[in-house]
N, C-alpha and C. Protein backbone atom coordinates (compact mmCIF):
# COMPACT_ATOMS: atom_id res chain seq x y z
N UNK A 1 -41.94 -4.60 53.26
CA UNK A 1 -40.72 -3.90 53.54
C UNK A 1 -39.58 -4.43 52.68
N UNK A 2 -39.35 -5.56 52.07
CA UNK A 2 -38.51 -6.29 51.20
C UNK A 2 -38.60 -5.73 50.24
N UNK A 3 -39.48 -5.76 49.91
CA UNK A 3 -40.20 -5.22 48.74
C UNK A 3 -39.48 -4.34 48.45
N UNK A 4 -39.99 -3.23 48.52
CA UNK A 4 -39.25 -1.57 48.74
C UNK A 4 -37.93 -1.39 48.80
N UNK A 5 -37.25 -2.36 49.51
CA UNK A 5 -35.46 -2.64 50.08
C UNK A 5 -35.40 -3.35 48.31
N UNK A 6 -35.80 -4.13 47.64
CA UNK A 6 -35.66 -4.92 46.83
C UNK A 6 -35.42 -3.48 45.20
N UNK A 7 -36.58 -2.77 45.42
CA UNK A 7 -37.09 -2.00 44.21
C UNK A 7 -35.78 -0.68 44.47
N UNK A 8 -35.45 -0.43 45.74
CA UNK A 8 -34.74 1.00 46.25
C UNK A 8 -33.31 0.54 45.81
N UNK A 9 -33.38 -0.33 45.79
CA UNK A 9 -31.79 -1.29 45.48
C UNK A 9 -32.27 -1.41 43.88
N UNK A 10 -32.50 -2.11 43.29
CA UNK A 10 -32.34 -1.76 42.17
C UNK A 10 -32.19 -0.83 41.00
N UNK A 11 -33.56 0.52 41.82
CA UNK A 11 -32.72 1.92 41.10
C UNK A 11 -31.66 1.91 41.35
N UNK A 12 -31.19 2.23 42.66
CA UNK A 12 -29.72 2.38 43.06
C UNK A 12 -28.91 1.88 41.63
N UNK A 13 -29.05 0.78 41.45
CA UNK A 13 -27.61 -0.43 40.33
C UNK A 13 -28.55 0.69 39.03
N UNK A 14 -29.35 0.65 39.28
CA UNK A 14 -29.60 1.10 37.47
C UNK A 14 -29.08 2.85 37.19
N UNK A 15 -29.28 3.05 38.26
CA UNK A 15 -29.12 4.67 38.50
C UNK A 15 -27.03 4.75 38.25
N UNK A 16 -26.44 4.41 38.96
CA UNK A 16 -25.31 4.00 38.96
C UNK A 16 -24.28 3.20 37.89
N UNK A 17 -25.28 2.18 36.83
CA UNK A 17 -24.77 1.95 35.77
C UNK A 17 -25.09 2.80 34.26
N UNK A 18 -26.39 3.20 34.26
CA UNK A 18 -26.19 4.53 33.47
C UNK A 18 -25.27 5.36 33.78
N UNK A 19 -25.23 5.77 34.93
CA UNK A 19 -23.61 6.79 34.91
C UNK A 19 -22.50 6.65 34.42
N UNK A 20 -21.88 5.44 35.03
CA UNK A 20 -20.84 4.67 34.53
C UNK A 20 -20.79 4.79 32.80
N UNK A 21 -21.66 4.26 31.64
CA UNK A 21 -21.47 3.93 30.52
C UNK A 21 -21.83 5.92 29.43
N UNK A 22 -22.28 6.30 30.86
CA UNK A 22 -22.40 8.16 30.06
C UNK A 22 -20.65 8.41 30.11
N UNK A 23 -19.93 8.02 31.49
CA UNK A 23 -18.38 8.24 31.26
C UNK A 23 -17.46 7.82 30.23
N UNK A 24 -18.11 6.73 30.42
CA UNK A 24 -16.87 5.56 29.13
C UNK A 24 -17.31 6.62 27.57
N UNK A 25 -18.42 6.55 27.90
CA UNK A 25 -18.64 7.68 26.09
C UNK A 25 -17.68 8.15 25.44
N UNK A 26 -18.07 9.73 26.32
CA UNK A 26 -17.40 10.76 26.25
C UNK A 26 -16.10 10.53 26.74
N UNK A 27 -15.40 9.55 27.35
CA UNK A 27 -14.13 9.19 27.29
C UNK A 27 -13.43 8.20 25.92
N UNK A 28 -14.67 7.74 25.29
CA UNK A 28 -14.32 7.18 24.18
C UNK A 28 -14.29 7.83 22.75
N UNK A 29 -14.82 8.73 22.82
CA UNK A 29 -15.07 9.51 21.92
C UNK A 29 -13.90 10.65 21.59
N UNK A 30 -13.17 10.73 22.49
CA UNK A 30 -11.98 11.57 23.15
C UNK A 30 -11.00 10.67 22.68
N UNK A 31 -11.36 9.63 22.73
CA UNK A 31 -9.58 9.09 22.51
C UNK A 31 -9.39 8.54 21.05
N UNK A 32 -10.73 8.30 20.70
CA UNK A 32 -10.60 8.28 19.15
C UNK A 32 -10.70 9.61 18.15
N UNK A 33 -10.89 10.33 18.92
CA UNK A 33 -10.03 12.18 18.27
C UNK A 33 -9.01 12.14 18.42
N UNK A 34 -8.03 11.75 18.82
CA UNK A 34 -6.96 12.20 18.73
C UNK A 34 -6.15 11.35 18.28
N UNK A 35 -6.40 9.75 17.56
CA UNK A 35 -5.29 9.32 16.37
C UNK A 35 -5.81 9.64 15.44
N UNK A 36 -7.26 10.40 15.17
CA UNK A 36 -7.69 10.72 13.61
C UNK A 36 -6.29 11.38 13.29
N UNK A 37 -5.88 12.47 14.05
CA UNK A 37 -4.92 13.81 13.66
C UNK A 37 -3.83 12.47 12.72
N UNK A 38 -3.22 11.81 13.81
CA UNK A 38 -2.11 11.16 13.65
C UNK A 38 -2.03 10.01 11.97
N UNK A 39 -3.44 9.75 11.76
CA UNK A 39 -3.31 8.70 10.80
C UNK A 39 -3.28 9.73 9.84
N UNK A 40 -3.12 10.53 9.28
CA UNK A 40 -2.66 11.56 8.21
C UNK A 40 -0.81 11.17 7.94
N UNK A 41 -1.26 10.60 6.37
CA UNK A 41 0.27 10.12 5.94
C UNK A 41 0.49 11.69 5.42
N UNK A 42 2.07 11.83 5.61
CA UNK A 42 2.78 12.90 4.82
C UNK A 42 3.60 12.53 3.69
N UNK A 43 4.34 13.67 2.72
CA UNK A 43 5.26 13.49 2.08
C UNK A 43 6.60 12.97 3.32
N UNK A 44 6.81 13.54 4.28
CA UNK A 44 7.74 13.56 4.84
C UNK A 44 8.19 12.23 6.01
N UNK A 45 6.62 11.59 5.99
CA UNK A 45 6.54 10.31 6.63
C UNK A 45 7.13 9.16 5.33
N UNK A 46 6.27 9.25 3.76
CA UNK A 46 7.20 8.06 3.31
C UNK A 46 8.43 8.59 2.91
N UNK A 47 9.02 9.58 3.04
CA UNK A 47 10.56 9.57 2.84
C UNK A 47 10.95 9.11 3.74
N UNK A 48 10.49 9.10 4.65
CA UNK A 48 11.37 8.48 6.05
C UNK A 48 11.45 6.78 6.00
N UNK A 49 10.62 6.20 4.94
CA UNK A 49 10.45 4.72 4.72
C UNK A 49 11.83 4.44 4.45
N UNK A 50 12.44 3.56 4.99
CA UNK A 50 13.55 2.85 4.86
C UNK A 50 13.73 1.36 3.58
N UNK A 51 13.94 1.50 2.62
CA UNK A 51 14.23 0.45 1.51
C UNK A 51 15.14 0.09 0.72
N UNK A 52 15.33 -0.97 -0.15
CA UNK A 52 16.51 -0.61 -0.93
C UNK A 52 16.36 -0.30 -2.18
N UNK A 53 15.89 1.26 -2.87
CA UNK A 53 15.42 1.30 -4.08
C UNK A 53 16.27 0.92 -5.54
N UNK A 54 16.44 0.19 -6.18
CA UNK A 54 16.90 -0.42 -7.39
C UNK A 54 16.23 0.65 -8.83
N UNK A 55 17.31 1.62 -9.18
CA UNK A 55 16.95 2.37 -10.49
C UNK A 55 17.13 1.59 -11.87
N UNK A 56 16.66 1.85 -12.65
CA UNK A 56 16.88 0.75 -14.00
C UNK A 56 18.22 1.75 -14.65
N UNK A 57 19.23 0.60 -15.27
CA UNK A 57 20.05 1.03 -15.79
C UNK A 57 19.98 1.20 -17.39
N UNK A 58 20.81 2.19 -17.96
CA UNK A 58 20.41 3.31 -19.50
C UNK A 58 20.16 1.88 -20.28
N UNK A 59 20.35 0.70 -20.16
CA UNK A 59 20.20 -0.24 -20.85
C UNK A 59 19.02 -0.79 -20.95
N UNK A 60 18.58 -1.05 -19.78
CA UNK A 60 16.89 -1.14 -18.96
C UNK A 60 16.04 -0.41 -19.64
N UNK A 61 16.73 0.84 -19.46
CA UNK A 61 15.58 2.33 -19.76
C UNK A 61 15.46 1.79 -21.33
N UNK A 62 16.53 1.82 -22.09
CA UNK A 62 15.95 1.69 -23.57
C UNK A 62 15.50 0.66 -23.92
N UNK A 63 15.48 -0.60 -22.96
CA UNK A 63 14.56 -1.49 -23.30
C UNK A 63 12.71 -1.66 -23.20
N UNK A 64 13.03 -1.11 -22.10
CA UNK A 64 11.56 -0.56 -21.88
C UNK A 64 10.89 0.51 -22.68
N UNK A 65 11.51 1.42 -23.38
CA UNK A 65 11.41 2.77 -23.82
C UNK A 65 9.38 2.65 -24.38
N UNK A 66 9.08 1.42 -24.80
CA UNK A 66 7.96 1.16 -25.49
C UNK A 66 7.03 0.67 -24.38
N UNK A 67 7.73 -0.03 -22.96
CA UNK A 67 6.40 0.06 -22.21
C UNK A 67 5.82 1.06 -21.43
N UNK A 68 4.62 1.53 -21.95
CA UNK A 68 4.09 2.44 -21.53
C UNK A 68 3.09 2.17 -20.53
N UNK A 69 3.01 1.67 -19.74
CA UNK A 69 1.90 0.92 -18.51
C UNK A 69 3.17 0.75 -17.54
N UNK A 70 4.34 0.59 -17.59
CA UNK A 70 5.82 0.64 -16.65
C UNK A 70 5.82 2.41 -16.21
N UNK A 71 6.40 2.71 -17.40
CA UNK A 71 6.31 4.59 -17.23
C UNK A 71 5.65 5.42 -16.32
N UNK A 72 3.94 4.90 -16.67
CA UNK A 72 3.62 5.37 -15.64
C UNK A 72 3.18 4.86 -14.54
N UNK A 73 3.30 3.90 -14.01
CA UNK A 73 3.79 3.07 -12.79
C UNK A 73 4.86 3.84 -11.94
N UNK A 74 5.68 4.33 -12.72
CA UNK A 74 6.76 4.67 -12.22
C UNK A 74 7.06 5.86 -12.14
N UNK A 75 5.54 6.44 -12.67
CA UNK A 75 5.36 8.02 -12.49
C UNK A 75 4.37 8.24 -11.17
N UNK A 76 3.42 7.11 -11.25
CA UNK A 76 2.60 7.13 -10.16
C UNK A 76 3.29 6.89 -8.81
N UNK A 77 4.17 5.97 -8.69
CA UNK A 77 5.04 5.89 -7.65
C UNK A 77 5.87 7.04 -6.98
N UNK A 78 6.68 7.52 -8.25
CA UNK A 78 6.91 8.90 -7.95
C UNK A 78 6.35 9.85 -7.02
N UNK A 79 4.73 9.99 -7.53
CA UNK A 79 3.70 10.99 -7.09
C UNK A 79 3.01 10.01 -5.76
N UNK A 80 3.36 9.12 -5.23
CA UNK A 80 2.71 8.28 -3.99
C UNK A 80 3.81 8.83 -2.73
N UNK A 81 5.40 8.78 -3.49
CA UNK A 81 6.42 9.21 -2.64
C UNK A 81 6.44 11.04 -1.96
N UNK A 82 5.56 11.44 -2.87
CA UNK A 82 4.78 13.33 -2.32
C UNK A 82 3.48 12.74 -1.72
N UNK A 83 3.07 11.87 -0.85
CA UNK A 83 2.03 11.58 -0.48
C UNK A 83 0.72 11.77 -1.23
N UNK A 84 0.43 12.00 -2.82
CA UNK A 84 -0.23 11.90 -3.83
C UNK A 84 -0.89 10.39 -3.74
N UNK A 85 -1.74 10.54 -3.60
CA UNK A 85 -2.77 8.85 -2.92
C UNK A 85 -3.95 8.83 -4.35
N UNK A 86 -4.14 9.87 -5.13
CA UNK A 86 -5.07 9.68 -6.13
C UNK A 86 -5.05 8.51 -7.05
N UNK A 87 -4.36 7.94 -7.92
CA UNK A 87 -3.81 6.51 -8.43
C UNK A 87 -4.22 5.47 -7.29
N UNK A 88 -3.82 5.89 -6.56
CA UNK A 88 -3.89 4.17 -5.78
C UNK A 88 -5.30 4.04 -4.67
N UNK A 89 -5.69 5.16 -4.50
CA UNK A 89 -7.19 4.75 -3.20
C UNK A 89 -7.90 5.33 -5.13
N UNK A 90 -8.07 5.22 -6.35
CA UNK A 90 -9.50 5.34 -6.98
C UNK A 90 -10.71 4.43 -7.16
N UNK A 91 -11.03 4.28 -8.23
CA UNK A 91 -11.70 3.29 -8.75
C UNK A 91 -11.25 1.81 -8.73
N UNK A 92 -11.35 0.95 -8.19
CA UNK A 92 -10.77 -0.39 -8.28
C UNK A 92 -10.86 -0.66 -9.89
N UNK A 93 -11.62 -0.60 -10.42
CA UNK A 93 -12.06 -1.50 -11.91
C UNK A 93 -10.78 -0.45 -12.51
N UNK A 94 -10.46 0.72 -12.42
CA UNK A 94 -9.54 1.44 -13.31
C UNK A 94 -8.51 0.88 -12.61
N UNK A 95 -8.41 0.59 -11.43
CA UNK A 95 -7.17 -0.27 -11.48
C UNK A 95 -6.67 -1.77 -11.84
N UNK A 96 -7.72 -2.24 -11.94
CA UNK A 96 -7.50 -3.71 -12.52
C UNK A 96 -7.05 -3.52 -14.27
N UNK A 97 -7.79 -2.81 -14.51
CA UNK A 97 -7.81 -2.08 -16.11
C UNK A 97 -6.23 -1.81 -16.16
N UNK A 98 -5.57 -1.00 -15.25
CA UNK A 98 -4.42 -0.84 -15.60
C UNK A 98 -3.47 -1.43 -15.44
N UNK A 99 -3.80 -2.89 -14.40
CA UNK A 99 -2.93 -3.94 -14.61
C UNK A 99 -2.88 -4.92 -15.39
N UNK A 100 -3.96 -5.18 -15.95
CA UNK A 100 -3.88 -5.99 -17.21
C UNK A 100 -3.60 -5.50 -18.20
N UNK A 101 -3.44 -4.71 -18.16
CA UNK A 101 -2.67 -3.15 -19.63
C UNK A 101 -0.95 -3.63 -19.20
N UNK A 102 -0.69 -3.33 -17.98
CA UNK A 102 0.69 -3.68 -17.72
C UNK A 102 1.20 -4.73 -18.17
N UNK A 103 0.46 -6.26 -17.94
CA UNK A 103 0.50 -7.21 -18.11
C UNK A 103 1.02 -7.60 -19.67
N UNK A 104 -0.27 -7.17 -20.27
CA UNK A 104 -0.22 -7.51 -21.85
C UNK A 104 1.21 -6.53 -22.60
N UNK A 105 1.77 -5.39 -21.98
CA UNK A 105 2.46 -4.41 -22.98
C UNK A 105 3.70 -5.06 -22.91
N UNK A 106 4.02 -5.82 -21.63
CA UNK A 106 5.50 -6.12 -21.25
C UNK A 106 6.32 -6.66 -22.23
N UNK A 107 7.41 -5.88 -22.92
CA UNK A 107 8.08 -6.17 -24.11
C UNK A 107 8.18 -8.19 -23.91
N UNK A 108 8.40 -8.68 -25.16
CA UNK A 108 8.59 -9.94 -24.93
C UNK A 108 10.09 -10.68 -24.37
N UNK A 109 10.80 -9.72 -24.59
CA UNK A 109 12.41 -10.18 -23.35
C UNK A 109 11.98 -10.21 -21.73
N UNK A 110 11.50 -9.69 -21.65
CA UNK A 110 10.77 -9.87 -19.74
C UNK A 110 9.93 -10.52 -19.68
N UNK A 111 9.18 -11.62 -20.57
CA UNK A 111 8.73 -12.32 -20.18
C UNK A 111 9.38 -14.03 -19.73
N UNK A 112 9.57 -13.62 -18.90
CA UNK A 112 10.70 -15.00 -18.11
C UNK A 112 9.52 -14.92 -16.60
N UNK A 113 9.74 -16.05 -16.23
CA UNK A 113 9.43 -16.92 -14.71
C UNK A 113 9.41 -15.62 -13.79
N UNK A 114 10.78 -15.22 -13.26
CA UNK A 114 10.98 -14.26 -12.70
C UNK A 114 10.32 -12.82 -12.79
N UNK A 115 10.62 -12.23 -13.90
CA UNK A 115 9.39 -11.15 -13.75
C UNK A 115 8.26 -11.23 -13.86
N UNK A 116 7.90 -12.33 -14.35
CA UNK A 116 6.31 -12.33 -14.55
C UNK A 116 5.65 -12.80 -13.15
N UNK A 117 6.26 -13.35 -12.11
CA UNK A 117 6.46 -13.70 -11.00
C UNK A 117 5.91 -12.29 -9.75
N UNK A 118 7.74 -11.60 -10.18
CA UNK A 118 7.55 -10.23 -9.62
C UNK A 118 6.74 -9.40 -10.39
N UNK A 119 6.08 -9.27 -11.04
CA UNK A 119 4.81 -8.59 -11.79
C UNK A 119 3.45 -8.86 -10.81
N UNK A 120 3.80 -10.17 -10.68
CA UNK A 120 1.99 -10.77 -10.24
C UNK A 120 2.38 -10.32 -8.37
N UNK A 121 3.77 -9.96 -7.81
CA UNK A 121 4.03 -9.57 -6.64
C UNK A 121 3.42 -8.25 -6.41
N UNK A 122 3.78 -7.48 -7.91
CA UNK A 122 3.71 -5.46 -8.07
C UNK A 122 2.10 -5.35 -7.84
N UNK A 123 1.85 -6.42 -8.49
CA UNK A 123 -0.13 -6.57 -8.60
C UNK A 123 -0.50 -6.63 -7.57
N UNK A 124 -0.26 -7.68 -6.73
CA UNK A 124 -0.81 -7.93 -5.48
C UNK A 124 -0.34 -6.29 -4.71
N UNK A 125 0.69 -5.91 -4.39
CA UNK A 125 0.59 -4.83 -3.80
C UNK A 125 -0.04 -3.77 -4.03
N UNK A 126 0.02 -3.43 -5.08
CA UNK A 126 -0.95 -2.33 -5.70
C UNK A 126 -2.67 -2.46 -5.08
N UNK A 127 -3.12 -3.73 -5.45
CA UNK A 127 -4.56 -3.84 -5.08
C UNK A 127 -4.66 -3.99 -3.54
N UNK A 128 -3.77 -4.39 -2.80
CA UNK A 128 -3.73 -4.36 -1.05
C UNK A 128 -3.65 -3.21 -1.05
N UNK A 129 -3.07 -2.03 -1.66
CA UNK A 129 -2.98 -1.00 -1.28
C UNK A 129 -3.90 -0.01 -1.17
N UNK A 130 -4.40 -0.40 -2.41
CA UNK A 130 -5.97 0.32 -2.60
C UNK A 130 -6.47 0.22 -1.75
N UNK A 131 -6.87 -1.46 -1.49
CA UNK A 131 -7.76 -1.61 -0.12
C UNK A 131 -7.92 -0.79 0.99
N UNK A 132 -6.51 -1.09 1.18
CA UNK A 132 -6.07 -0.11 2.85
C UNK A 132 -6.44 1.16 2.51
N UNK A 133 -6.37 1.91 1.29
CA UNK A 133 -6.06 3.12 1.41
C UNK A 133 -8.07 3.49 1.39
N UNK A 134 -8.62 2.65 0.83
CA UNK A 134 -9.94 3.38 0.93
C UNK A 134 -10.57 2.57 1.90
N UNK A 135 -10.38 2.26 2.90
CA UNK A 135 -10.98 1.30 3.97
C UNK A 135 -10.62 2.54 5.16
N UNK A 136 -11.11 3.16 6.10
CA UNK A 136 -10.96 3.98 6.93
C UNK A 136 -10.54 3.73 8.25
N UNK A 137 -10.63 2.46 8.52
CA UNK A 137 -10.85 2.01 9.46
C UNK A 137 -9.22 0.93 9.45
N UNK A 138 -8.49 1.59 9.28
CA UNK A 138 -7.12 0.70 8.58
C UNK A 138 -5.82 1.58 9.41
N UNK A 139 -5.04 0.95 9.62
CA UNK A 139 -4.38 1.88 10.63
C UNK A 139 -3.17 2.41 10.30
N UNK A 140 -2.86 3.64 10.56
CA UNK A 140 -1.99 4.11 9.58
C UNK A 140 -0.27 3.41 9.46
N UNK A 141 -0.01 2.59 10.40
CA UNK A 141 0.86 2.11 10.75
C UNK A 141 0.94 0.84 9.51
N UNK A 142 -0.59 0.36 9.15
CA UNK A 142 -0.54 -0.91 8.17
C UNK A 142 -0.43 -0.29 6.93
N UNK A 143 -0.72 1.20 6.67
CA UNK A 143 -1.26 2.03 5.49
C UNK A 143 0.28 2.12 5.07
N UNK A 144 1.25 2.74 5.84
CA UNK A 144 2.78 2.45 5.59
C UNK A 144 3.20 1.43 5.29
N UNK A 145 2.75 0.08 6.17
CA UNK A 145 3.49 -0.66 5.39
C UNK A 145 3.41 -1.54 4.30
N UNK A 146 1.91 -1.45 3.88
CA UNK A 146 1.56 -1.44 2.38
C UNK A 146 2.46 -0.46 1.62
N UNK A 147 2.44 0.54 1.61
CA UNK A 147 3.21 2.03 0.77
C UNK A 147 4.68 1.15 0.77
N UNK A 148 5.79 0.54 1.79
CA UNK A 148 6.76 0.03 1.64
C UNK A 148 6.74 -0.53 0.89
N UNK A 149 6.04 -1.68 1.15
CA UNK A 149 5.61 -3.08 0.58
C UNK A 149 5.56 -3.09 -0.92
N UNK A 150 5.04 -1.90 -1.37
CA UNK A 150 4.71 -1.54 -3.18
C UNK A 150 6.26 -0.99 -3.27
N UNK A 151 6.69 0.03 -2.44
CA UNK A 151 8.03 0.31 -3.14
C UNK A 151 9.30 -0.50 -3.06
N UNK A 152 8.91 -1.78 -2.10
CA UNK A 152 9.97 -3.06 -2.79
C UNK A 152 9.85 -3.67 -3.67
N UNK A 153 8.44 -3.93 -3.87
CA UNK A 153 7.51 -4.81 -5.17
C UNK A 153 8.59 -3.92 -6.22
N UNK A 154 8.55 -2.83 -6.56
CA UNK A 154 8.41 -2.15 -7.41
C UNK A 154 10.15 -2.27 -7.80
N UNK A 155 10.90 -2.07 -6.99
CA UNK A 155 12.69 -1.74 -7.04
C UNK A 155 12.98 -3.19 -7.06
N UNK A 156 11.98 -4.25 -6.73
CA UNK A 156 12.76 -5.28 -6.91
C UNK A 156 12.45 -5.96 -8.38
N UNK A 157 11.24 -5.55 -8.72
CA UNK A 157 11.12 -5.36 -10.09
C UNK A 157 12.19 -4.66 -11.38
N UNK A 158 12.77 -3.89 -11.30
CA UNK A 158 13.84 -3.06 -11.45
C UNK A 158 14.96 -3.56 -11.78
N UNK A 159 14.97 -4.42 -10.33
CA UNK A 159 16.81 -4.92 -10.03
C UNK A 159 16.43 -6.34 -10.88
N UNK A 160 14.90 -7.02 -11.22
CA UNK A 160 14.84 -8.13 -12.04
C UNK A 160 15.19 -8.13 -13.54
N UNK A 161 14.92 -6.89 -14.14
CA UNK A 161 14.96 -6.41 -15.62
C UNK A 161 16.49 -5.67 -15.55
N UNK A 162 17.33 -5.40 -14.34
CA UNK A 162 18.44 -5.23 -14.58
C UNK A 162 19.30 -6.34 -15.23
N UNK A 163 19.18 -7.16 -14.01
CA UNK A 163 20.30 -8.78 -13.79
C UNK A 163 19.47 -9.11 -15.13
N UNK A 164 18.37 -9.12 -15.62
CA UNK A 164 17.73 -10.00 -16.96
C UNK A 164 18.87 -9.90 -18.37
N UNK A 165 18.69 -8.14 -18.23
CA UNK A 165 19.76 -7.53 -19.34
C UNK A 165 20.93 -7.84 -19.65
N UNK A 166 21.62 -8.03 -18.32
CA UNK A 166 23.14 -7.88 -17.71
C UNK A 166 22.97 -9.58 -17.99
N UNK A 167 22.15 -10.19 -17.71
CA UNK A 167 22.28 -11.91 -18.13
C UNK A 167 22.34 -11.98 -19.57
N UNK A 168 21.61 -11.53 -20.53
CA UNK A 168 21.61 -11.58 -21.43
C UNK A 168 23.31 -11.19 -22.62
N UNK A 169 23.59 -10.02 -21.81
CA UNK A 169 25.01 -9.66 -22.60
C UNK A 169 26.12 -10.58 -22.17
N UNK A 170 26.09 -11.05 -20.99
CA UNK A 170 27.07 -11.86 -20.91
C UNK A 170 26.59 -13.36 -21.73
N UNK A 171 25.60 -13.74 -21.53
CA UNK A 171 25.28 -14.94 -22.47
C UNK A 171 25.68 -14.83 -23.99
N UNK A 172 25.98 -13.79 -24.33
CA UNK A 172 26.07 -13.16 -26.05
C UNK A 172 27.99 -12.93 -25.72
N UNK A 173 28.73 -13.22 -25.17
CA UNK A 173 29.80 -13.21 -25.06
C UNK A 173 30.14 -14.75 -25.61
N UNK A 174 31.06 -15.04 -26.85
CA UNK A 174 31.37 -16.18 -27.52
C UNK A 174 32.97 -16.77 -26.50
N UNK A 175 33.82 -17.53 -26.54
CA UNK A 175 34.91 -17.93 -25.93
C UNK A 175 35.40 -17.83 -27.15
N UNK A 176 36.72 -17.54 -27.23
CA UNK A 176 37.45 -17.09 -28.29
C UNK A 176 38.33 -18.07 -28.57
């Protein structure tokens, strides 16, 4: 008679915990549908990014006029700010390729401490970014703030080759 009380009781728990883990499922399965929708970056989500963007001044611009690995950095950025993700989730090796292209073109007046500094900052963001962006499992909340993260790298880069310039002309000022 134990016996039976022993075996009738144990369907019971087994009968009862299969149920239980058929709910959690289909309740889990449900709730991870519905931030897929949400992790979709827009154009209209990184405009809403809050930063302080630094433009290069006509002095900047014609100094650079010859780096061409800056240009389009700064075209790709452009096209990241329309939620354009092609440049930055591709090929890793084409992106390493195009940072050591960056690296080597940088006119020889920017090569000082400081930008080469904030260069190896622009780098690091760029390749975190990639990461995040082809890793699926990354949350869109971190996916933003990588996307920030590159467009400070990037303006503070900017505001470095500004003050560089602007250091330079005043150093070329003689005392009379």
């Amino acid at each position: 008679m134990k016996i039976k009380f022993v075996v009738l009781l144990l369907c019971g728990v087994i009968v009862m915990s299969c149920d239980d883990s058929g709910n959690s499922t289909t309740t889990d399965i449900e709730a991870t549908e519905i931030p897929q929708e949400r992790k979709k970056i827009t154009a209209k989500t990184i405009e809403s990014i809050e930063y302080m963007d630094y433009a290069l001044s006509s002095e900047s611009e014609n100094a650079i006029a010859a780096w061409d690995r800056y240009h389009e950095l700064a075209t790709q950025i452009g096209y990241l700010k329309k939620a354009d993700f092609s440049f930055f989730n591709g090929d890793l090796d084409l992106l390493k390729k195009f940072i050591k292209e960056f690296k080597t073109q940088m006119p020889e007046q920017f090569k000082t401490n400081l930008i080469i500094s904030r260069n190896a900052i622009v780098e690091t963001e760029l390749l975190k970014l990639n990461e995040n962006l082809t890793i699926d499992n990354i949350s869109r909340e971190e996916k933003l703030s990588n996307i920030k993260a590159l467009f400070i790298a990037f303006s503070n880069l900017n505001y470095l080759i500004n003050k560089k310039l602007e250091g330079d002309f005043y150093n070329q000022i003689q005392p009379e």
